[in-house]
Protein backbone atom coordinates (compact mmCIF):
# COMPACT_ATOMS: atom_id res chain seq x y z
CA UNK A 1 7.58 1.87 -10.40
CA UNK A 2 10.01 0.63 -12.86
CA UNK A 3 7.24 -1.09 -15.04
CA UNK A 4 9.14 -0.31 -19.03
CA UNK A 5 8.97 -3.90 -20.23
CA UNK A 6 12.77 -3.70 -20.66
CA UNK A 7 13.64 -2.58 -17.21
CA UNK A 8 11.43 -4.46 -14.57
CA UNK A 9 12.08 -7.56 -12.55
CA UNK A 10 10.48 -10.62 -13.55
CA UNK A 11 8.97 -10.92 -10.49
CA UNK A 12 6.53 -8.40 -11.71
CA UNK A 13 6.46 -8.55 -15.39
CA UNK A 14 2.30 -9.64 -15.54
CA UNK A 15 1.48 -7.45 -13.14
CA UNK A 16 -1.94 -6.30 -13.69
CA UNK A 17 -2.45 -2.44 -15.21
CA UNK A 18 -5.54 -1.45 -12.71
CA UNK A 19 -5.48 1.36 -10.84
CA UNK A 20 -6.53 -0.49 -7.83
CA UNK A 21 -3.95 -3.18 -8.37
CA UNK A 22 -1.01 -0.31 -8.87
CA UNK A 23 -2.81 1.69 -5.78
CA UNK A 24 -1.88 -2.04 -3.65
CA UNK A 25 1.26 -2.49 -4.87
CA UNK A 26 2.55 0.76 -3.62
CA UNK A 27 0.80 0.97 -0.48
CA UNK A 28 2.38 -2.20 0.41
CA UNK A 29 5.62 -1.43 -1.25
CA UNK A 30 5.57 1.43 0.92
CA UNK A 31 4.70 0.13 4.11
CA UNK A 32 7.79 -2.47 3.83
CA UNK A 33 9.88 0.34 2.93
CA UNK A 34 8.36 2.12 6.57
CA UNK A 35 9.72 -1.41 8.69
CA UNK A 36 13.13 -1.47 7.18
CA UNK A 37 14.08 1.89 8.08
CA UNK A 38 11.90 2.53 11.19
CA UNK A 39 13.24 -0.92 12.86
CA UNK A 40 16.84 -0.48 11.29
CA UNK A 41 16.63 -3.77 8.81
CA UNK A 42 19.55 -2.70 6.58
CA UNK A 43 23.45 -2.46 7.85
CA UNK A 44 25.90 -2.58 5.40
CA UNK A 45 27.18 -5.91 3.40
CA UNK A 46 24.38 -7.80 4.18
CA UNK A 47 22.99 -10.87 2.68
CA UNK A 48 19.17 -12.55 3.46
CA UNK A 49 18.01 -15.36 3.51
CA UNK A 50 14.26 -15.05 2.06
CA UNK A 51 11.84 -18.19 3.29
CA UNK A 52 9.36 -19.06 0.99
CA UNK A 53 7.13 -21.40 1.88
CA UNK A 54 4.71 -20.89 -1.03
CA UNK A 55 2.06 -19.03 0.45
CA UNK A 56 0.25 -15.98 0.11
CA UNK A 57 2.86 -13.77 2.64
CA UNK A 58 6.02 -15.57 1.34
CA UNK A 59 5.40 -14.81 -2.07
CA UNK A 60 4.57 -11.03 -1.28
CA UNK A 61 7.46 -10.61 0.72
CA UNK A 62 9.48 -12.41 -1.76
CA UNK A 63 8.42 -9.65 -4.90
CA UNK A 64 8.69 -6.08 -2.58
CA UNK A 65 11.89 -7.48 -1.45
CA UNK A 66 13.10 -7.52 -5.12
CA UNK A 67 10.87 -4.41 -5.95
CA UNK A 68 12.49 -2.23 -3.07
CA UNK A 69 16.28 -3.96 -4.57
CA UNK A 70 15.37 -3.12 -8.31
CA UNK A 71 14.69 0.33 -7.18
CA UNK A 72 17.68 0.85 -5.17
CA UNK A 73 16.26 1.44 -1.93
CA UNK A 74 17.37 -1.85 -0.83
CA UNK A 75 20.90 -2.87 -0.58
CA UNK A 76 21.16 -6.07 0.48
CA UNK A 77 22.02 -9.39 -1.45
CA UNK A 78 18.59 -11.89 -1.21
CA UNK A 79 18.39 -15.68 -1.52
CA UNK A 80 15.14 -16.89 -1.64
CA UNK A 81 15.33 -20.57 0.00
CA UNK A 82 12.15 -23.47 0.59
CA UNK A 83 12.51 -25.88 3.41
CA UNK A 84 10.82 -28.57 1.84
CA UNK A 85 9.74 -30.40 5.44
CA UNK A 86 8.93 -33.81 3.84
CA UNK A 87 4.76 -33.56 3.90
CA UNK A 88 2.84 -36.05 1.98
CA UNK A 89 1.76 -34.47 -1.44
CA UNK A 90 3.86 -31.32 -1.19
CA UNK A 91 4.56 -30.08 -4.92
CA UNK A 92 8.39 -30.15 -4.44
CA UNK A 93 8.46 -28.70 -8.21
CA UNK A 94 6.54 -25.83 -7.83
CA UNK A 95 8.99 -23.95 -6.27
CA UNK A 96 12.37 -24.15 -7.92
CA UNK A 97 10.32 -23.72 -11.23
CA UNK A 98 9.05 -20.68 -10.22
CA UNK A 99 12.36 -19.05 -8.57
CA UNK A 100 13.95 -20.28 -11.89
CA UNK A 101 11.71 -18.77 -14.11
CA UNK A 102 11.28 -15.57 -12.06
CA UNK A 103 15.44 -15.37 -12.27
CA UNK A 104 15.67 -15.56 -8.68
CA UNK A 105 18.73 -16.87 -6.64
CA UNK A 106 17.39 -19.64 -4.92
CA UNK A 107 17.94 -22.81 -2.13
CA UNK A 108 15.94 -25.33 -2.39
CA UNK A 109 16.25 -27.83 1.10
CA UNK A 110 14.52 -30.90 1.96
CA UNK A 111 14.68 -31.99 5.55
CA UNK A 112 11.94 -34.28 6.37
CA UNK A 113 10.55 -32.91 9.50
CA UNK A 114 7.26 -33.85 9.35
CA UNK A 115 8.20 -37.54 10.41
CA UNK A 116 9.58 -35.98 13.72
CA UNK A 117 6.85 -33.63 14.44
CA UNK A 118 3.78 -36.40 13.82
CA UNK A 119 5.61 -39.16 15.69
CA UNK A 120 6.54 -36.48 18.81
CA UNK A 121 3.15 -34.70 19.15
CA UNK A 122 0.89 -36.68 20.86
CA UNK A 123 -2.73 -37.46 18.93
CA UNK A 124 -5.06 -34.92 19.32
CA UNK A 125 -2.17 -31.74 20.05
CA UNK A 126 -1.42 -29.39 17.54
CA UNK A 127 2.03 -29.38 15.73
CA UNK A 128 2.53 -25.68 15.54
CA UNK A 129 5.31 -25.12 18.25
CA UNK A 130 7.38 -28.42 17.15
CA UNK A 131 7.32 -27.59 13.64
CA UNK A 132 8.30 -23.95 13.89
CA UNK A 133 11.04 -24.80 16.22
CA UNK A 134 12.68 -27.54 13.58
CA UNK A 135 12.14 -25.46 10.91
CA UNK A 136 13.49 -22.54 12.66
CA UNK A 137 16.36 -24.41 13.18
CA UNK A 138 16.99 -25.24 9.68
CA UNK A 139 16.87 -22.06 8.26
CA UNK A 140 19.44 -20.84 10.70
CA UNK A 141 21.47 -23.57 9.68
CA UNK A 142 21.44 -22.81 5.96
CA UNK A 143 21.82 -19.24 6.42
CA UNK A 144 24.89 -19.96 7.94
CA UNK A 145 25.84 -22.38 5.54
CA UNK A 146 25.15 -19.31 2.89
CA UNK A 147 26.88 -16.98 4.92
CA UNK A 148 23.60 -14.34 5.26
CA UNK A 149 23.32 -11.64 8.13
CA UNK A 150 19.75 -12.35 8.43
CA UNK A 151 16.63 -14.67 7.69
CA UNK A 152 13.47 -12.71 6.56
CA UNK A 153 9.81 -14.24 7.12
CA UNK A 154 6.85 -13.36 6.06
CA UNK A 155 5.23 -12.37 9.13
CA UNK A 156 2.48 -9.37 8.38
CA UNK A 157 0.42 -7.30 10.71
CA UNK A 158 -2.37 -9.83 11.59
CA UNK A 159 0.05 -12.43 12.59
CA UNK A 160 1.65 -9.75 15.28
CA UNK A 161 -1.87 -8.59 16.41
CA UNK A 162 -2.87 -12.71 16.42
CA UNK A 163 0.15 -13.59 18.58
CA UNK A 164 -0.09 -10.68 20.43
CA UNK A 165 -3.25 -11.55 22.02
CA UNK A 166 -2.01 -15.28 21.97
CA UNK A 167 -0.16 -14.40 24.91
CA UNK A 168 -2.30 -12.30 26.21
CA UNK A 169 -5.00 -14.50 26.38
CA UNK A 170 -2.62 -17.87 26.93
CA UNK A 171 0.54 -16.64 27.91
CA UNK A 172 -0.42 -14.43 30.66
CA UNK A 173 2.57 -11.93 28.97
CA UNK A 174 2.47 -8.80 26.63
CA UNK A 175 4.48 -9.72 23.69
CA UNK A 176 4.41 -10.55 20.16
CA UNK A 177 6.61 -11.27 17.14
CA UNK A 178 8.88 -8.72 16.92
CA UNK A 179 10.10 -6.97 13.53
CA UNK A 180 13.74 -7.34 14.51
CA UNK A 181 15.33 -9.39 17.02
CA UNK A 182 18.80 -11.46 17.59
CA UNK A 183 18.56 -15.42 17.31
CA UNK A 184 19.20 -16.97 20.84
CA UNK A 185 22.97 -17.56 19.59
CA UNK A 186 23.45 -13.86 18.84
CA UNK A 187 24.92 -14.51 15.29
CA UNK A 188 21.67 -13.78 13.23
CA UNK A 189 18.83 -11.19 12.77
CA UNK A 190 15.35 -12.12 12.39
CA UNK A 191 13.29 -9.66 10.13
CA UNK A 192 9.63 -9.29 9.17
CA UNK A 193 9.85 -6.58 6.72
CA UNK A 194 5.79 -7.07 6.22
CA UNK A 195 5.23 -6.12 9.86
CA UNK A 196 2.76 -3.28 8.72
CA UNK A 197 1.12 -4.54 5.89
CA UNK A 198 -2.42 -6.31 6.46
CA UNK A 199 -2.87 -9.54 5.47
CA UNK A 200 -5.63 -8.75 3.46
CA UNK A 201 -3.22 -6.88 1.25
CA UNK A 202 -1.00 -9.83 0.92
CA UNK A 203 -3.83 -12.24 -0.50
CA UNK A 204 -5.06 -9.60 -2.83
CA UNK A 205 -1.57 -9.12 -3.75
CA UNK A 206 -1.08 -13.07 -4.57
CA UNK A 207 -3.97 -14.14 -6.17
CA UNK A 208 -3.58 -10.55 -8.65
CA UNK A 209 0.19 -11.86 -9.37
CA UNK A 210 -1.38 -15.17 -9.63
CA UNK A 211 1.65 -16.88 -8.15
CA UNK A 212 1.11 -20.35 -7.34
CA UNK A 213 0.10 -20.77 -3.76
CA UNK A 214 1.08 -24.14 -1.62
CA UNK A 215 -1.44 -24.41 1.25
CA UNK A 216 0.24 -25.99 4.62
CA UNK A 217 -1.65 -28.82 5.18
CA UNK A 218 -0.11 -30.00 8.62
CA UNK A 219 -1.67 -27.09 10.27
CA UNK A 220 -4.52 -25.75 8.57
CA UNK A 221 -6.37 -29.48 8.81
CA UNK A 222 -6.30 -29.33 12.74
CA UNK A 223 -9.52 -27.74 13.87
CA UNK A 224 -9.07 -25.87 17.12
CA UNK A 225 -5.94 -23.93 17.43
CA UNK A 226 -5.75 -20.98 19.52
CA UNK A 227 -4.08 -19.05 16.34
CA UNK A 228 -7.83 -19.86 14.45
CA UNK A 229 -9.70 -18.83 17.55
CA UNK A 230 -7.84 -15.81 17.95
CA UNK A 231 -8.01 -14.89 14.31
CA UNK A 232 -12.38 -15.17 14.39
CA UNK A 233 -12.16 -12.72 17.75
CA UNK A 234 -10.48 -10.07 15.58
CA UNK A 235 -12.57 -11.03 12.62
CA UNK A 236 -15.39 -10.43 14.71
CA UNK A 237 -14.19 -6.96 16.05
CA UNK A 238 -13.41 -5.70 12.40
CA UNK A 239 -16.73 -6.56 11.52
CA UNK A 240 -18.59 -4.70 13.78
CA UNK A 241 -15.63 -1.75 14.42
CA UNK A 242 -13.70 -1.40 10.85
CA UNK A 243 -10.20 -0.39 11.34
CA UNK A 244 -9.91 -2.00 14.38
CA UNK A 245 -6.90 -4.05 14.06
CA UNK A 246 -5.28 -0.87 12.91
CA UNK A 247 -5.90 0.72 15.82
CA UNK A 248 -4.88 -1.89 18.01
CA UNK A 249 -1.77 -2.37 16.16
CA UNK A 250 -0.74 1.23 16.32
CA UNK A 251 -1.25 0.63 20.08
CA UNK A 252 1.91 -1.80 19.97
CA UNK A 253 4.13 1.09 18.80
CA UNK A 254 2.61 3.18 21.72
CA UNK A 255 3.27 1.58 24.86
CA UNK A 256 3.32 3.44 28.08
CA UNK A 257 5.26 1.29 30.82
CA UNK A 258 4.09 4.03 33.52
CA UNK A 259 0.83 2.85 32.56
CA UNK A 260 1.14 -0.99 33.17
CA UNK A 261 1.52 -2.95 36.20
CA UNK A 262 5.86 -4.24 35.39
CA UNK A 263 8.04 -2.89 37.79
CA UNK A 264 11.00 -4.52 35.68
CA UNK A 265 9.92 -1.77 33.49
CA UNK A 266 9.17 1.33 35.28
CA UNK A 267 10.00 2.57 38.91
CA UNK A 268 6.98 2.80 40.72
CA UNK A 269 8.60 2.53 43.95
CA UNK A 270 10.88 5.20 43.15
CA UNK A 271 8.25 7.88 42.31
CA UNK A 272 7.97 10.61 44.45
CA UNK A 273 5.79 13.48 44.81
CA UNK A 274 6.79 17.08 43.88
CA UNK A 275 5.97 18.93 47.68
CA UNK A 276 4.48 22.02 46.95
């Protein structure tokens, strides 16, 4: 690590001297490093278009971003960019303080959202789908706007196991968030360079860095959502099997279509026996 207090970003310039702090840092350093060239993240000329939203994930993709760029390993041109959505107490200064301070190139957008989703979501439903989909759309918008290949989100390994079973258990579909995929209009990449790191990692990561964390309050104070329920099952099965949502994830990068039930993706009717 480039740590020489004259040649380290200043992203990471209190970062704590522990061994078991340094010890996270790399492993999850690392494990970014493992998405971006397994899944092909990095073409040439490219600029991204880092959300932050202020939480735990954002901020920890936000610093190994700029880690993996101070070191060289990533060249790519980052903008870090908040969609404020317009929620009611929402610290719109925290942000562009911090990116300032931390000499990062920054966006800072307000689009007040949160009027559309709370007067289209009927009382009682959860505002999840709505308000991914407008913010979604904004970000595409203003990467655009900034001329980037790519937006970048914080997804980590929990959220792809969580949705995962999502649709699994709602859905009646295999699938799950992706750690590279085409927008619908074909003109942008979506990238979770965090797709292997836990999310444990990323809150251990945050609260070491001490970055200042902006809870979503739109979400998180609606009891019941499947994401929640989903998360205690798998809390549940770590519990009592540790290393279990490890093993389940590596089970995503090992499918076996032979060994499912979709003929869209293997010929059953076309196997034949070998006659002896």
């Amino acid at each position: 690590m480039l740590d020489d207090a004259n040649d380290i970003h200043p992203l990471f310039a209190n970062a704590p001297s522990t061994t078991e702090f340094k010890k996270l840092r790399k492993r999850i350093v690392r494990l970014a490093r493992e998405a971006v060239e397994q899944y092909g993240m990095v073409t040439r000329d490219q600029k991204w278009l880092v959300c932050l939203s202020g939480g735990k994930d954002s901020y920890t993709l936000l610093a190994v971003l700029h880690e993996l760029k101070w070191r060289g390993l990533l060249p790519v041109e980052l903008l870090a960019c908040n969609l404020d959505q317009g929620q009611p107490g929402f610290p719109a200064t925290v942000l562009p303080e911090f990116l300032s301070r931390m000499q990062v190139p920054h966006r800072i957008e307000y689009q007040d959202t949160y009027s559309i989703v709370t007067d289209k979501v009927p009382a009682g439903r959860t505002y999840c789908a709505l308000c991914s989909r407008l913010r979604r759309g904004n970000l595409y918008r203003i990467a655009r706007e900034e001329g980037c290949s790519a937006v970048v989100l914080g997804h980590h390994r929990d959220d792809i196991l969580e949705t995962f079973f999502m649709n699994l258990f709602h859905g009646g579909r295999l699938a799950t968030m992706p750690p590279k995929l085409v927008n619908e209009e074909g003109d942008l990449f979506v990238l979770r360079p965090l797709a292997h790191v836990a999310e444990a990692d990323c809150a251990k990561f945050a609260a070491a860095m001490n970055y200042p964390i902006i809870p979503c309050d739109l979400c998180g104070s609606q009891d019941g959502l499947q994401r929640q329920q989903v998360k205690a099952i798998l809390d549940g099965w770590e519990k009592n099997s540790p290393g279990r949502r490890q093993v389940m994830f590596r089970a995503l990068m090992n499918a076996r279509p032979s060994h499912l039930l979709d003929p869209a993706l293997f010929d059953f009717a076309g196997l034949e026996r070998h006659s002896g």
